[in-house]
Protein backbone atom coordinates (compact mmCIF):
# COMPACT_ATOMS: atom_id res chain seq x y z
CA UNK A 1 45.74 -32.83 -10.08
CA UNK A 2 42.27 -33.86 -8.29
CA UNK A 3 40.47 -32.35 -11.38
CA UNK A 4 42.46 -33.77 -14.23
CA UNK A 5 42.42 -37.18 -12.54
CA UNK A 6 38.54 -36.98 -11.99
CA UNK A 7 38.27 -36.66 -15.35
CA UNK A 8 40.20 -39.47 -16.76
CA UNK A 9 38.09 -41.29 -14.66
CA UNK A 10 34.89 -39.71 -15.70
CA UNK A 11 36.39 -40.42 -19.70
CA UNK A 12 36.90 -44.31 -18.87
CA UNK A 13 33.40 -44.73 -17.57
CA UNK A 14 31.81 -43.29 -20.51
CA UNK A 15 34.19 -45.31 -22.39
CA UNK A 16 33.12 -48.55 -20.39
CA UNK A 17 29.56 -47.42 -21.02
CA UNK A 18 29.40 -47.43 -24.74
CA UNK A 19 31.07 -50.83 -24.59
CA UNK A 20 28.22 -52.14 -22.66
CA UNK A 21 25.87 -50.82 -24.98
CA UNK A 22 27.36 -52.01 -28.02
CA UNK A 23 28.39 -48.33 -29.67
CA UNK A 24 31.80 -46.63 -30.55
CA UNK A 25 33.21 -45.07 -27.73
CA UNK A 26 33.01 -42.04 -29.89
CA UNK A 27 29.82 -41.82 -30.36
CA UNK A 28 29.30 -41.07 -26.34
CA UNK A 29 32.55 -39.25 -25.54
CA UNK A 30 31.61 -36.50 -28.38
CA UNK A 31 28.43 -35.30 -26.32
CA UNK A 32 30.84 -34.79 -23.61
CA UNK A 33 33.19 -32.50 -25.36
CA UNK A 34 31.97 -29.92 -24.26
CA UNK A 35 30.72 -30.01 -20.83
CA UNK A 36 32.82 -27.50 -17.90
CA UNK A 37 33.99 -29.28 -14.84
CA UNK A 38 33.40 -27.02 -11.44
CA UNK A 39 33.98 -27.46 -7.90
CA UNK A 40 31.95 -25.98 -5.61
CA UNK A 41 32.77 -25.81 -1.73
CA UNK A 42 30.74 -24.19 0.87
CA UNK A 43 31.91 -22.95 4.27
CA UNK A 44 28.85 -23.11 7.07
CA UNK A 45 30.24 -21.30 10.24
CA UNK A 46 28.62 -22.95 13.75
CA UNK A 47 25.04 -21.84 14.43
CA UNK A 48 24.91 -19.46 17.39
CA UNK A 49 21.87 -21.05 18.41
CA UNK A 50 21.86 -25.24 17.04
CA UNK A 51 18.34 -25.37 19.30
CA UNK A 52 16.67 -23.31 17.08
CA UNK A 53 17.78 -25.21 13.93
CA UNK A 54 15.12 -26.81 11.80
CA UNK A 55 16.66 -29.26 9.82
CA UNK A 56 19.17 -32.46 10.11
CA UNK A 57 21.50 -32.08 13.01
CA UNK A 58 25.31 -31.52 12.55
CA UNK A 59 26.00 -35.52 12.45
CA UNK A 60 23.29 -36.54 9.61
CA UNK A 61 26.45 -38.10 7.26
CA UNK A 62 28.38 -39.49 10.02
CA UNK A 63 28.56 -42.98 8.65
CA UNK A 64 28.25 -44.63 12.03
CA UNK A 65 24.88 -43.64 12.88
């Protein structure tokens, strides 16, 4: 459901873009024809040893910091 919604969504932006440009919606929505959609999710278990870790800590996309 996620997936077919996304792309509604996806089809009335491309839609709202060849508005703002001036061009049949056609014209854009035909290069897109084509394209796959994929979801990709990765599972990280805890590092054993977080100390070590070169990188962004664990809260890098917490929104409050």
């Amino acid at each position: 459901m996620y997936s077919l919604e996304l792309k509604k969504l996806c089809v009335t932006m491309v839609e709202l873009m060849s508005k703002a440009l001036k061009i049949q919606k056609y014209v854009l929505l035909e290069l897109f024809e084509e394209v796959g959609q994929s979801m990709r999710m990765n599972y990280y278990p805890p590092c054993p040893q977080p100390d070590q870790v070169i990188g962004l800590n664990p809260y890098h996309s917490s929104p409050t910091q």
